[in-house]
PDB file of N, CA and C in Angstrom:
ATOM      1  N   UNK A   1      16.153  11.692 -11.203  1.00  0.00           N
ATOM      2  CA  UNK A   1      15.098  12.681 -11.232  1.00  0.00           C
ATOM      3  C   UNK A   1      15.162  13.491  -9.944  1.00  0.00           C
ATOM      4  N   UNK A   2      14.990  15.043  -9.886  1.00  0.00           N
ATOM      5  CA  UNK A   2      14.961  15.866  -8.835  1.00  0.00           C
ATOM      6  C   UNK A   2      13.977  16.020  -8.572  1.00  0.00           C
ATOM      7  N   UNK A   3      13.492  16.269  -7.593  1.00  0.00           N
ATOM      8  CA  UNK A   3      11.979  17.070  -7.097  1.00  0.00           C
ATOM      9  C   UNK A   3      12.242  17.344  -5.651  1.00  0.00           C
ATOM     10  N   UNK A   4      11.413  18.786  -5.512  1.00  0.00           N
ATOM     11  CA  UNK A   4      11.636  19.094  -4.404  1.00  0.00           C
ATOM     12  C   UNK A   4      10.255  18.679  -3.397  1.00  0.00           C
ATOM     13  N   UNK A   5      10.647  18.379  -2.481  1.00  0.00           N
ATOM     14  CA  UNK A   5       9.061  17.403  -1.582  1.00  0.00           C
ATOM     15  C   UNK A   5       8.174  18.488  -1.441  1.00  0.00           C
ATOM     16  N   UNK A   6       8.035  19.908  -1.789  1.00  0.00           N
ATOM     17  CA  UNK A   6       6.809  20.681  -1.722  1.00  0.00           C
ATOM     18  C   UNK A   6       6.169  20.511  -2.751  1.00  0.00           C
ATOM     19  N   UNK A   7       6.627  19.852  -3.974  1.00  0.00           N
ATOM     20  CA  UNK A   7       6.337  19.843  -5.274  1.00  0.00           C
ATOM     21  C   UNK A   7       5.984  18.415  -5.436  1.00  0.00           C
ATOM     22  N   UNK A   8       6.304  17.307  -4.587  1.00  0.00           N
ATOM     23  CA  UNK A   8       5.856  16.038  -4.187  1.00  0.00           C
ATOM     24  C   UNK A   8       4.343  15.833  -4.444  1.00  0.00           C
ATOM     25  N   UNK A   9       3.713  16.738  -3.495  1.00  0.00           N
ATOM     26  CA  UNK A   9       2.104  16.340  -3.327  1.00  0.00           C
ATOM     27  C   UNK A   9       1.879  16.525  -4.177  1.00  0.00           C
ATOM     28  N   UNK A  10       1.985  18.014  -4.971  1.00  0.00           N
ATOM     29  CA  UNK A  10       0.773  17.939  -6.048  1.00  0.00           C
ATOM     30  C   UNK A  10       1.210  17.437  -7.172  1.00  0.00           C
ATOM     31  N   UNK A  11       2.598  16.888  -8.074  1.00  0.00           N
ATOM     32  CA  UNK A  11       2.917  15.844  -8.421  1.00  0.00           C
ATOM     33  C   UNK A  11       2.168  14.046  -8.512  1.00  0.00           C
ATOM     34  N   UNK A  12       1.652  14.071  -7.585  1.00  0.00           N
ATOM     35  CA  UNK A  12       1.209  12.815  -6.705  1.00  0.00           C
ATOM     36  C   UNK A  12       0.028  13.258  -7.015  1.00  0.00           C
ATOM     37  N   UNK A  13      -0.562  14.171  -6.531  1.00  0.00           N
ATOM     38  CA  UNK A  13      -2.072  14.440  -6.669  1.00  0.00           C
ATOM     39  C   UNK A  13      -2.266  14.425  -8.233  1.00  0.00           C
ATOM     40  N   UNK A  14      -1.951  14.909  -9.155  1.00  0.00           N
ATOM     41  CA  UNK A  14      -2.081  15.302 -10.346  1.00  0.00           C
ATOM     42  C   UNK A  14      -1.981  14.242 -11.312  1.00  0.00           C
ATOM     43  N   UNK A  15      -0.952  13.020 -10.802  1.00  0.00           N
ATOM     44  CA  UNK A  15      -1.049  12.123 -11.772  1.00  0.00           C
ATOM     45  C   UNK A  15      -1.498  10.412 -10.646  1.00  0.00           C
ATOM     46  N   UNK A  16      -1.973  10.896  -9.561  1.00  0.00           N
ATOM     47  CA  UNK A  16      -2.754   9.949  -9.153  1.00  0.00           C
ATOM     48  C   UNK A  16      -4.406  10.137  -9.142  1.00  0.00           C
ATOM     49  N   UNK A  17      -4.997   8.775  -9.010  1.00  0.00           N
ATOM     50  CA  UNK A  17      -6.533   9.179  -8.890  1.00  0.00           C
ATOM     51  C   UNK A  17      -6.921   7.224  -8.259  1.00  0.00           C
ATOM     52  N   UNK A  18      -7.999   6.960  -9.118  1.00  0.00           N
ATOM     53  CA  UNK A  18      -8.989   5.765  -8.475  1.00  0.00           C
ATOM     54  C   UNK A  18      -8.034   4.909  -8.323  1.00  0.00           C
ATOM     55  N   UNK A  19      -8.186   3.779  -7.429  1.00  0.00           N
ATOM     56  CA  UNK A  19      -7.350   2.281  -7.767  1.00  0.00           C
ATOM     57  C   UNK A  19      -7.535   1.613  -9.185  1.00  0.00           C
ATOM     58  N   UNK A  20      -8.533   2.184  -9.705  1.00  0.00           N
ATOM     59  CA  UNK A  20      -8.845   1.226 -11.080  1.00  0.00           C
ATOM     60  C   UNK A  20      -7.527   1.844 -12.317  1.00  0.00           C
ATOM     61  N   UNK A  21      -7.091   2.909 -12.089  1.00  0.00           N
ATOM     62  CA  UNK A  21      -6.200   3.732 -12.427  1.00  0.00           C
ATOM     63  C   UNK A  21      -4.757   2.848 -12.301  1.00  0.00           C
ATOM     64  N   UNK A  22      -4.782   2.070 -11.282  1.00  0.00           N
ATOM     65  CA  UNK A  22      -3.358   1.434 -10.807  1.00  0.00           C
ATOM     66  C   UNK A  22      -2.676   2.469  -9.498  1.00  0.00           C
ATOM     67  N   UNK A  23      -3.125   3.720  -9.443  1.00  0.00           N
ATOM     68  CA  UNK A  23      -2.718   4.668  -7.974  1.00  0.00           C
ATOM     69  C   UNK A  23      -3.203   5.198  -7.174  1.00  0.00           C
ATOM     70  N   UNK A  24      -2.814   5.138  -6.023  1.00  0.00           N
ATOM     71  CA  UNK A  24      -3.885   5.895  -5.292  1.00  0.00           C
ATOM     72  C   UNK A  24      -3.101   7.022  -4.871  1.00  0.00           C
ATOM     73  N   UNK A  25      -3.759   7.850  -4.268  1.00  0.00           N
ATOM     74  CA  UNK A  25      -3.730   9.075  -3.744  1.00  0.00           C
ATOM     75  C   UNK A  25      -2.274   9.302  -2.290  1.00  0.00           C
ATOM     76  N   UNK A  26      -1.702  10.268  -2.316  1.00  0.00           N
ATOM     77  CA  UNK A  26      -0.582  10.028  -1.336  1.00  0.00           C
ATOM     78  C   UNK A  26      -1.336  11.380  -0.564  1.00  0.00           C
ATOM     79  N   UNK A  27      -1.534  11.561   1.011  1.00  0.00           N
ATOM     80  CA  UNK A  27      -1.522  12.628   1.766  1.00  0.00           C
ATOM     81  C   UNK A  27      -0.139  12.571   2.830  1.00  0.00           C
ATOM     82  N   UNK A  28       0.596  13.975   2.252  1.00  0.00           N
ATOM     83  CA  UNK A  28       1.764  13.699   3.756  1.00  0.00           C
ATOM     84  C   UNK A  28       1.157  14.363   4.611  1.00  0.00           C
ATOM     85  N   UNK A  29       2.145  14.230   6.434  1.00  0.00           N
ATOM     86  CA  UNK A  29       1.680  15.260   6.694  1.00  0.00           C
ATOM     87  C   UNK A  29       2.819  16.141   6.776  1.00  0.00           C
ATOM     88  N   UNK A  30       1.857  17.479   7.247  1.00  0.00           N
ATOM     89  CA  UNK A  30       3.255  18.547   7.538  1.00  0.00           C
ATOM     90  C   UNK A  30       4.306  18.097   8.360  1.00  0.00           C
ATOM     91  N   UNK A  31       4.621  17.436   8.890  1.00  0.00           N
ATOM     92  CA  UNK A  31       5.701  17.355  10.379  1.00  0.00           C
ATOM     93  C   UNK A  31       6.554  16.203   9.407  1.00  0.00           C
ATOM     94  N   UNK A  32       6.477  15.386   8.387  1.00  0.00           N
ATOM     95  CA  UNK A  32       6.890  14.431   7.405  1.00  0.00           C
ATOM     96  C   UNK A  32       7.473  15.188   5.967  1.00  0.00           C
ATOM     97  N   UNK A  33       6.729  16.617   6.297  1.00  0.00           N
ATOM     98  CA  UNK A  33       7.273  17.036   5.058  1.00  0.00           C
ATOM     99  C   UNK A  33       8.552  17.832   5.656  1.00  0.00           C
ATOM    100  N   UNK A  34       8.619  18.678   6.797  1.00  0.00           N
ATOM    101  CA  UNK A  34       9.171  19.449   7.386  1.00  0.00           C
ATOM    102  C   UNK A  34      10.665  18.614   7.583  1.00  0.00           C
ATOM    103  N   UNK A  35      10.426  17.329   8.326  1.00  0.00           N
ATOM    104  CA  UNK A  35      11.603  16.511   8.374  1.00  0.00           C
ATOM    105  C   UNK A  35      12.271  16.054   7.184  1.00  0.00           C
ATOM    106  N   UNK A  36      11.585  15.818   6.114  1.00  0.00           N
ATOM    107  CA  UNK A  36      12.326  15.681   4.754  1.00  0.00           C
ATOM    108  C   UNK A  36      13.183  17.041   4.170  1.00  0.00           C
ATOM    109  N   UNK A  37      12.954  18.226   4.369  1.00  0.00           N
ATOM    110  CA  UNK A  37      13.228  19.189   3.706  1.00  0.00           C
ATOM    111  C   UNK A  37      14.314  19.327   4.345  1.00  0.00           C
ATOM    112  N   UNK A  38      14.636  19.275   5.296  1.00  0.00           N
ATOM    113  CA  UNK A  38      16.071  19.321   6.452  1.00  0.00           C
ATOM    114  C   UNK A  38      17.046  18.390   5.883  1.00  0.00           C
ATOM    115  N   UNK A  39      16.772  17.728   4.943  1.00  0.00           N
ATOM    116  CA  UNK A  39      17.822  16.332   5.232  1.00  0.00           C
ATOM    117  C   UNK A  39      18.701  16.997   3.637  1.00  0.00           C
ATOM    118  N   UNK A  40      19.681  15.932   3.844  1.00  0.00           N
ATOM    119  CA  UNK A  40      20.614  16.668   2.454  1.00  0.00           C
ATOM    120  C   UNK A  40      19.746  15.941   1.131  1.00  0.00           C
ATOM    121  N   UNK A  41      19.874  16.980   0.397  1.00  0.00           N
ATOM    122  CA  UNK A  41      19.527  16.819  -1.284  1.00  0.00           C
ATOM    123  C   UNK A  41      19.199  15.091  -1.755  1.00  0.00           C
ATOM    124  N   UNK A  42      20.271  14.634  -1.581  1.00  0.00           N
ATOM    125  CA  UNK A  42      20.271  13.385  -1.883  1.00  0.00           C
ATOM    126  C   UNK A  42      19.358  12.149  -1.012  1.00  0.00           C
ATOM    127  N   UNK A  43      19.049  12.846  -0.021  1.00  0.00           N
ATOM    128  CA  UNK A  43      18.261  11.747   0.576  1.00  0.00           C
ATOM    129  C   UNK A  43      16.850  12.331   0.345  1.00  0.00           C
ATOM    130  N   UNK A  44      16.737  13.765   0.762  1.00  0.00           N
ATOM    131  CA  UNK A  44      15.035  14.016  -0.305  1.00  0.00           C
ATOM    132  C   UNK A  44      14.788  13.509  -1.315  1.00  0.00           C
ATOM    133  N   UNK A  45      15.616  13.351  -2.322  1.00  0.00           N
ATOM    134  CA  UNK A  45      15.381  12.656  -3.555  1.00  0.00           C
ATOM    135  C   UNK A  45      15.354  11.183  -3.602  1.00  0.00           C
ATOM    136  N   UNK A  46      16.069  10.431  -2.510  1.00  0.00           N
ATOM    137  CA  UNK A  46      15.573   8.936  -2.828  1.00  0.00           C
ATOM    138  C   UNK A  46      14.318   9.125  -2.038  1.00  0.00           C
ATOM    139  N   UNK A  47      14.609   9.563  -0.992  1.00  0.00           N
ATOM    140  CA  UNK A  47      12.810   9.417  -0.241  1.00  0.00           C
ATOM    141  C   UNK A  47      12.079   9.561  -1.185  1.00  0.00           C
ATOM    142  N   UNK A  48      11.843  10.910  -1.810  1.00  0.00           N
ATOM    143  CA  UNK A  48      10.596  11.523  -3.059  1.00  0.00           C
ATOM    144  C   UNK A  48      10.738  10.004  -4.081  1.00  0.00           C
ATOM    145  N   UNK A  49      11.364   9.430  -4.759  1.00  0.00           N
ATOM    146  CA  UNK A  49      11.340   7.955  -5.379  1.00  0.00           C
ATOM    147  C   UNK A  49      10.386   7.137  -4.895  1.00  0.00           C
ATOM    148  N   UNK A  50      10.874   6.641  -3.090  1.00  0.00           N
ATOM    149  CA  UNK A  50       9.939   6.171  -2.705  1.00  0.00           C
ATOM    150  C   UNK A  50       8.911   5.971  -2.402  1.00  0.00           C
ATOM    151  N   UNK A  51       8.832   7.455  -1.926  1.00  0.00           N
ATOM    152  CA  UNK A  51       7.237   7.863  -1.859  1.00  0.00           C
ATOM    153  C   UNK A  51       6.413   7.855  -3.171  1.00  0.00           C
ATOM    154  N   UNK A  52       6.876   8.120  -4.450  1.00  0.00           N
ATOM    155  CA  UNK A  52       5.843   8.157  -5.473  1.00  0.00           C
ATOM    156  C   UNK A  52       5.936   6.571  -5.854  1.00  0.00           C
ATOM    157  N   UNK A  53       6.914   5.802  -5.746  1.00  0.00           N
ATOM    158  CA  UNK A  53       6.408   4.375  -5.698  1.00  0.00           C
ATOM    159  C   UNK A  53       5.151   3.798  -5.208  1.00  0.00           C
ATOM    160  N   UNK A  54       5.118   4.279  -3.513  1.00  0.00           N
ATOM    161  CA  UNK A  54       3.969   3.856  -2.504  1.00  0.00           C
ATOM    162  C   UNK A  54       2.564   4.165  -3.660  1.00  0.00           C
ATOM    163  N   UNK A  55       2.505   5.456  -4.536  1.00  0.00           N
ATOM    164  CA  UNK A  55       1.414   5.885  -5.072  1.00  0.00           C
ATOM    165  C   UNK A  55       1.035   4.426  -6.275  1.00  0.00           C
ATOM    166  N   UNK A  56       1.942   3.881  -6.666  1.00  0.00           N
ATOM    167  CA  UNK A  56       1.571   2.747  -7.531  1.00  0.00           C
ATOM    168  C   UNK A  56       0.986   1.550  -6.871  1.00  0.00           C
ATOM    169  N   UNK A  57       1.575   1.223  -5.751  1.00  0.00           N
ATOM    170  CA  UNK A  57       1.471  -0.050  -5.244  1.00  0.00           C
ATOM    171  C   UNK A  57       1.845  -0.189  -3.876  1.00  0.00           C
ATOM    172  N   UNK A  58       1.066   0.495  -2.783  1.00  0.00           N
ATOM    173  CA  UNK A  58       1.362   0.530  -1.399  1.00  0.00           C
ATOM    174  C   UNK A  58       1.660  -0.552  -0.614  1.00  0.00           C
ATOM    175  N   UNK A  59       1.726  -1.902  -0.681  1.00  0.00           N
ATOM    176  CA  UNK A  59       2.494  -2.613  -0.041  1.00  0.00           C
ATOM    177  C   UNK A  59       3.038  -3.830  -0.837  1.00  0.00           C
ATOM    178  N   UNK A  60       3.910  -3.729  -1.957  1.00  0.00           N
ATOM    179  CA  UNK A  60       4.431  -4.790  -1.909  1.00  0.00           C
ATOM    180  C   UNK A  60       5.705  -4.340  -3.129  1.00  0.00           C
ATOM    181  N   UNK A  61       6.553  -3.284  -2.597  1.00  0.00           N
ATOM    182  CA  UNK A  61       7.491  -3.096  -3.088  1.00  0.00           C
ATOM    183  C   UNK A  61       8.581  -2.622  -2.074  1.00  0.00           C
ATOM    184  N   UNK A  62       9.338  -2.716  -2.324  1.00  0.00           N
ATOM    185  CA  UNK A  62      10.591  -1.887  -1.521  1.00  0.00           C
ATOM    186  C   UNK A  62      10.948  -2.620  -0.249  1.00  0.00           C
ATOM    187  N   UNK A  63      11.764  -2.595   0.905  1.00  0.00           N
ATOM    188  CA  UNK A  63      11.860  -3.401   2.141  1.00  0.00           C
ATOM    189  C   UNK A  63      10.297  -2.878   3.201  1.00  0.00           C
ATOM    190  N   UNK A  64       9.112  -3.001   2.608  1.00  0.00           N
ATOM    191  CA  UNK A  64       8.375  -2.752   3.301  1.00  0.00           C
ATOM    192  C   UNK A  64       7.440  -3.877   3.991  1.00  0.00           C
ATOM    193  N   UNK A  65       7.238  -3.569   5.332  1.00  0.00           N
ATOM    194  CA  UNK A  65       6.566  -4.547   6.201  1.00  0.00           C
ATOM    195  C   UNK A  65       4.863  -4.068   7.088  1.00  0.00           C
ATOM    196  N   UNK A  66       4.255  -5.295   6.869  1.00  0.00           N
ATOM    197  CA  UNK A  66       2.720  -4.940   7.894  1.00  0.00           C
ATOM    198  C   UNK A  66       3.309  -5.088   9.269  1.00  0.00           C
ATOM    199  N   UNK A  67       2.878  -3.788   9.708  1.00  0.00           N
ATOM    200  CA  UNK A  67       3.147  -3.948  11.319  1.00  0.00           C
ATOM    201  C   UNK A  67       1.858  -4.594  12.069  1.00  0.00           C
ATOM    202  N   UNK A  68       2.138  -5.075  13.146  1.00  0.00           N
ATOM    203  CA  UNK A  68       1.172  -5.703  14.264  1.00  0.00           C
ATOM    204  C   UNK A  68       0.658  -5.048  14.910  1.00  0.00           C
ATOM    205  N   UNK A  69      -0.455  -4.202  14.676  1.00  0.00           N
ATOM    206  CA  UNK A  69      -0.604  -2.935  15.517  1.00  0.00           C
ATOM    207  C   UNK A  69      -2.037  -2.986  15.201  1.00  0.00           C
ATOM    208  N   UNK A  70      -2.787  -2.119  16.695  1.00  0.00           N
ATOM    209  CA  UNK A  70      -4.106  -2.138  16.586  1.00  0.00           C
ATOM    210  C   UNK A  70      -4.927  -1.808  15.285  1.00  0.00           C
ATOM    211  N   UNK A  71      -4.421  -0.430  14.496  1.00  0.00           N
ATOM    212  CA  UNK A  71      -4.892  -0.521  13.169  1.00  0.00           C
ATOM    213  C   UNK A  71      -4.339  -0.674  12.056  1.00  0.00           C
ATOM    214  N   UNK A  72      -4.270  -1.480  11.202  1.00  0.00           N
ATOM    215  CA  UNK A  72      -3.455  -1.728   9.693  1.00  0.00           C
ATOM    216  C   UNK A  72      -2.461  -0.747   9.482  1.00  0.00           C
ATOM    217  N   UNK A  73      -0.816  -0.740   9.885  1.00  0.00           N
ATOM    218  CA  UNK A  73       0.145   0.339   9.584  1.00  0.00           C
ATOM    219  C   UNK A  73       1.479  -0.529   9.060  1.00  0.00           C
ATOM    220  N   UNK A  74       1.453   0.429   8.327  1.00  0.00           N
ATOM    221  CA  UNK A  74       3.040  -0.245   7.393  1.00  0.00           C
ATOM    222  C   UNK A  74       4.061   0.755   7.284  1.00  0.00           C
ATOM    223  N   UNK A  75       5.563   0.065   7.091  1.00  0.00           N
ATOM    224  CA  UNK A  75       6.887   0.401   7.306  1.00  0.00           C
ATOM    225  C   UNK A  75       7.453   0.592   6.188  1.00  0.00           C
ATOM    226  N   UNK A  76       8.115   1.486   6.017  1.00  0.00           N
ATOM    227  CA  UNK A  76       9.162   1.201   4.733  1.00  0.00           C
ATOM    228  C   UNK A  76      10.725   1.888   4.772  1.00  0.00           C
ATOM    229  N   UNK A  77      11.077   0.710   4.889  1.00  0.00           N
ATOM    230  CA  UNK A  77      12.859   1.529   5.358  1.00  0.00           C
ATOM    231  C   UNK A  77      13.492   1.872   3.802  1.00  0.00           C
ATOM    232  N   UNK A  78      14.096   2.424   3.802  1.00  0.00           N
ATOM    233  CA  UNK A  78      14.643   3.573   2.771  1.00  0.00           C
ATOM    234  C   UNK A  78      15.887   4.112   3.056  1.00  0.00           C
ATOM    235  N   UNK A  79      16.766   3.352   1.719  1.00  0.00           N
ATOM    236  CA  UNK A  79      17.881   3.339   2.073  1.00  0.00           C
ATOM    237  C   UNK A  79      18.874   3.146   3.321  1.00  0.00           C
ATOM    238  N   UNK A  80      18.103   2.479   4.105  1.00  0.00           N
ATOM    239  CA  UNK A  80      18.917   2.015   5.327  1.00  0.00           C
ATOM    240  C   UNK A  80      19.170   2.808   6.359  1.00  0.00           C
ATOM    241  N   UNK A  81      18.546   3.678   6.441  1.00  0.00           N
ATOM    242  CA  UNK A  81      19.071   5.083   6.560  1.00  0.00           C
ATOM    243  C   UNK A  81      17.445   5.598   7.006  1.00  0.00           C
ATOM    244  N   UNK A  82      16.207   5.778   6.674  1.00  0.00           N
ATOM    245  CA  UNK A  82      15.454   6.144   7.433  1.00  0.00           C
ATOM    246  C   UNK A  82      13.751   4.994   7.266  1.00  0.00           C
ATOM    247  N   UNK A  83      13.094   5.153   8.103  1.00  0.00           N
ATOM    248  CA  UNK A  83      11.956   4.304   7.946  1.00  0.00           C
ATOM    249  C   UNK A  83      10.563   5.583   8.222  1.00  0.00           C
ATOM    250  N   UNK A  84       9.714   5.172   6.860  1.00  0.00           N
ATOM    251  CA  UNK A  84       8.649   5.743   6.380  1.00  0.00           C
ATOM    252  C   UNK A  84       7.390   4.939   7.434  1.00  0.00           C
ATOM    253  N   UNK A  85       6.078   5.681   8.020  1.00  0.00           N
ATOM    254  CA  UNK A  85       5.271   4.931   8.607  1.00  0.00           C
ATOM    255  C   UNK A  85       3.903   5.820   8.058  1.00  0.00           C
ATOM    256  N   UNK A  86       3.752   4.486   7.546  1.00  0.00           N
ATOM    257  CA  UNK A  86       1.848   5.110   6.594  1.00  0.00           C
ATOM    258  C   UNK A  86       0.849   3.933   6.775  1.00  0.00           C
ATOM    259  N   UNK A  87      -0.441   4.266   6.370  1.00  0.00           N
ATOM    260  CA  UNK A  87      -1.625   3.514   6.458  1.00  0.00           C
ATOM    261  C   UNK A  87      -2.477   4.078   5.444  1.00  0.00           C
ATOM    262  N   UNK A  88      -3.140   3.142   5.049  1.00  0.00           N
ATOM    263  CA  UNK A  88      -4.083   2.783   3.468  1.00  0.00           C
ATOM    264  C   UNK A  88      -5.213   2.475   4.029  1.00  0.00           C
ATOM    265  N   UNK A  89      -5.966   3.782   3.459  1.00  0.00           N
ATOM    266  CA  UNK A  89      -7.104   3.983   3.810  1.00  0.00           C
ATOM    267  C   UNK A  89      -8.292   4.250   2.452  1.00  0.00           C
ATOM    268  N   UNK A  90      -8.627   2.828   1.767  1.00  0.00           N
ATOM    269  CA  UNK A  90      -9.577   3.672   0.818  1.00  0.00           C
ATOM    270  C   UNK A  90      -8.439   3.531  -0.358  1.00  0.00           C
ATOM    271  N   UNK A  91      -8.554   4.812  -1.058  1.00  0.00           N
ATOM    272  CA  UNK A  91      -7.411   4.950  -2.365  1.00  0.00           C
ATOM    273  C   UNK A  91      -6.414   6.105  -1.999  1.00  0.00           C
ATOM    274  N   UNK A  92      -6.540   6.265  -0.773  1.00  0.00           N
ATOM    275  CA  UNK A  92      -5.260   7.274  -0.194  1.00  0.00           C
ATOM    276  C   UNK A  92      -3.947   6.938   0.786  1.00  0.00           C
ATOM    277  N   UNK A  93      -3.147   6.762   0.651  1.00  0.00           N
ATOM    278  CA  UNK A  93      -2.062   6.204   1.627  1.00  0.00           C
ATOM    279  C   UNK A  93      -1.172   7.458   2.352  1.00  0.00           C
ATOM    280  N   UNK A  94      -1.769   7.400   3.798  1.00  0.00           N
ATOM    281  CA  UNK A  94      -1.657   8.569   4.677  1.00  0.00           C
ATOM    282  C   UNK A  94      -0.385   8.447   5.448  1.00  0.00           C
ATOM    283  N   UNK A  95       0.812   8.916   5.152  1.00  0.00           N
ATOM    284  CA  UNK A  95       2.335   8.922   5.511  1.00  0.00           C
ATOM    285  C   UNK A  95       2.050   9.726   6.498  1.00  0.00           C
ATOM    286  N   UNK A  96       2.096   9.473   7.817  1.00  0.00           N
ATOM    287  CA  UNK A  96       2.580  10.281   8.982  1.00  0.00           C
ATOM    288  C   UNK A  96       3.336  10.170   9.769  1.00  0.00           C
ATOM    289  N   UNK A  97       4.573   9.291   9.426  1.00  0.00           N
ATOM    290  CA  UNK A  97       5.897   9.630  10.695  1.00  0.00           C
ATOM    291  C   UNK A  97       6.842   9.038   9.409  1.00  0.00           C
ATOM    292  N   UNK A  98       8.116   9.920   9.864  1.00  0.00           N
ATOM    293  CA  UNK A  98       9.472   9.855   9.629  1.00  0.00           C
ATOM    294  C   UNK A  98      10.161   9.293  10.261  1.00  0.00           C
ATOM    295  N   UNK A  99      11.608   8.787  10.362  1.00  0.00           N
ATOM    296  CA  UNK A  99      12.516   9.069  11.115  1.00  0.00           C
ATOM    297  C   UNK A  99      13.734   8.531  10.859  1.00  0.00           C
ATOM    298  N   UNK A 100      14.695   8.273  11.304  1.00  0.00           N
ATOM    299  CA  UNK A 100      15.829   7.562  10.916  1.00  0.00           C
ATOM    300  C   UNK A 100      15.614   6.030  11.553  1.00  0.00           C
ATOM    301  N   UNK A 101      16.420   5.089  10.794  1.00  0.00           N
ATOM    302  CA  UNK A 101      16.011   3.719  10.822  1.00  0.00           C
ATOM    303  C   UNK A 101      16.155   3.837  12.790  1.00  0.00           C
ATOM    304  N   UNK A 102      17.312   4.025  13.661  1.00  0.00           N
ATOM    305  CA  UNK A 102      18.149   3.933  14.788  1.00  0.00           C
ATOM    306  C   UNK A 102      16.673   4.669  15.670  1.00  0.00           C
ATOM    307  N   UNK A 103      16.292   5.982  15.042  1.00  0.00           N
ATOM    308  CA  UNK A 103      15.037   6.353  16.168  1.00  0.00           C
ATOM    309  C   UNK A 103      13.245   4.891  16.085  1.00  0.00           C
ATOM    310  N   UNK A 104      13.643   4.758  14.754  1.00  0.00           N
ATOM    311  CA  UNK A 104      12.038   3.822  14.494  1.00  0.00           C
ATOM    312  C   UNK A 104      12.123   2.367  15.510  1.00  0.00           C
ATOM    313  N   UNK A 105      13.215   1.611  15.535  1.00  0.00           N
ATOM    314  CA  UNK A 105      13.751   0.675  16.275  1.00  0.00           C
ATOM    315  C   UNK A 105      13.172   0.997  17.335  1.00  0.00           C
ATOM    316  N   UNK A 106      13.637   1.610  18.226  1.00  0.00           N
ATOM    317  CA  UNK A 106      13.385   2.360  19.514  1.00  0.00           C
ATOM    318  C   UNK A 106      11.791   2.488  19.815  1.00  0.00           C
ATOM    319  N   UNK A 107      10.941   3.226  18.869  1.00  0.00           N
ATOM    320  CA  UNK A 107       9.394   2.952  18.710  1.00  0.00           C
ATOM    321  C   UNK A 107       8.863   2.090  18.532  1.00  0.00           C
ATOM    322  N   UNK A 108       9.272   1.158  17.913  1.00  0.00           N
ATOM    323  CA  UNK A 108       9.039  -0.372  17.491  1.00  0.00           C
ATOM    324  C   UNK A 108       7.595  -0.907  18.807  1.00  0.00           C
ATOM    325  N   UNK A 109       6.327  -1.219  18.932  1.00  0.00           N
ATOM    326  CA  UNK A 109       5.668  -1.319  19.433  1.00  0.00           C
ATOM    327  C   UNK A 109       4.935   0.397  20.421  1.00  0.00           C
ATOM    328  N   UNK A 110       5.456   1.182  20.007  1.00  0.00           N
ATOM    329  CA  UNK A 110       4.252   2.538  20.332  1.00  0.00           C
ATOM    330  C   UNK A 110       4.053   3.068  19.396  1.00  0.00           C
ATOM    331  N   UNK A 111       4.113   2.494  17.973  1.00  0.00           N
ATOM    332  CA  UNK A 111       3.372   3.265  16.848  1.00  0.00           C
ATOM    333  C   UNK A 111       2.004   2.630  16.480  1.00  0.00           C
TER     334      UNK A 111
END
């Protein structure tokens, strides 16, 4: 399946809604969308996979982990190749950092 990540959100918005639904709500932000659109074809598109996964079931699919951090934040590496950083808030799961697996390592305790 193709999709282009501007077409992501409201995708997501449109066929997500309550938890009683089974999904919740995805907000990216801009600086997450900006870094996806740069990357080649093929990796927007597994990311966009993953990300509409998170909308079914935000933590317990994919190589994803609870981080130890002052407020509830979770990881999700993707394809080996880059790690997703979001937090679940309510029925919305708020994606705000990107990066490649080699830069997230490196952050590993200042996120």
């Amino acid at each position: 399946m193709q999709m282009a990540i501007s077409s992501l959100g409201r995708r997501l918005k449109k066929n997500s809604g309550s938890k009683t639904g089974g999904t919740v709500r995805i907000n990216i932000e801009d600086r997450v969308k900006e870094f996806i659109r740069e990357l080649p074809e093929k990796d927007r598109r597994v990311i966009g996979e993953h990300i509409e996964r998170l909308s079914e079931h935000p933590s317990a699919m994919g190589n994803i982990k609870k981080l130890r951090t002052r407020k509830p934040r979770w990881r999700m590496h993707i394809s080996m190749k880059y790690t997703l950083f979001y937090f679940v808030d309510s029925d919305t799961v708020w994606i705000d950092k990107i990066m490649t697996i080699g830069q997230a390592h490196k952050k590993y305790g200042k996120i």
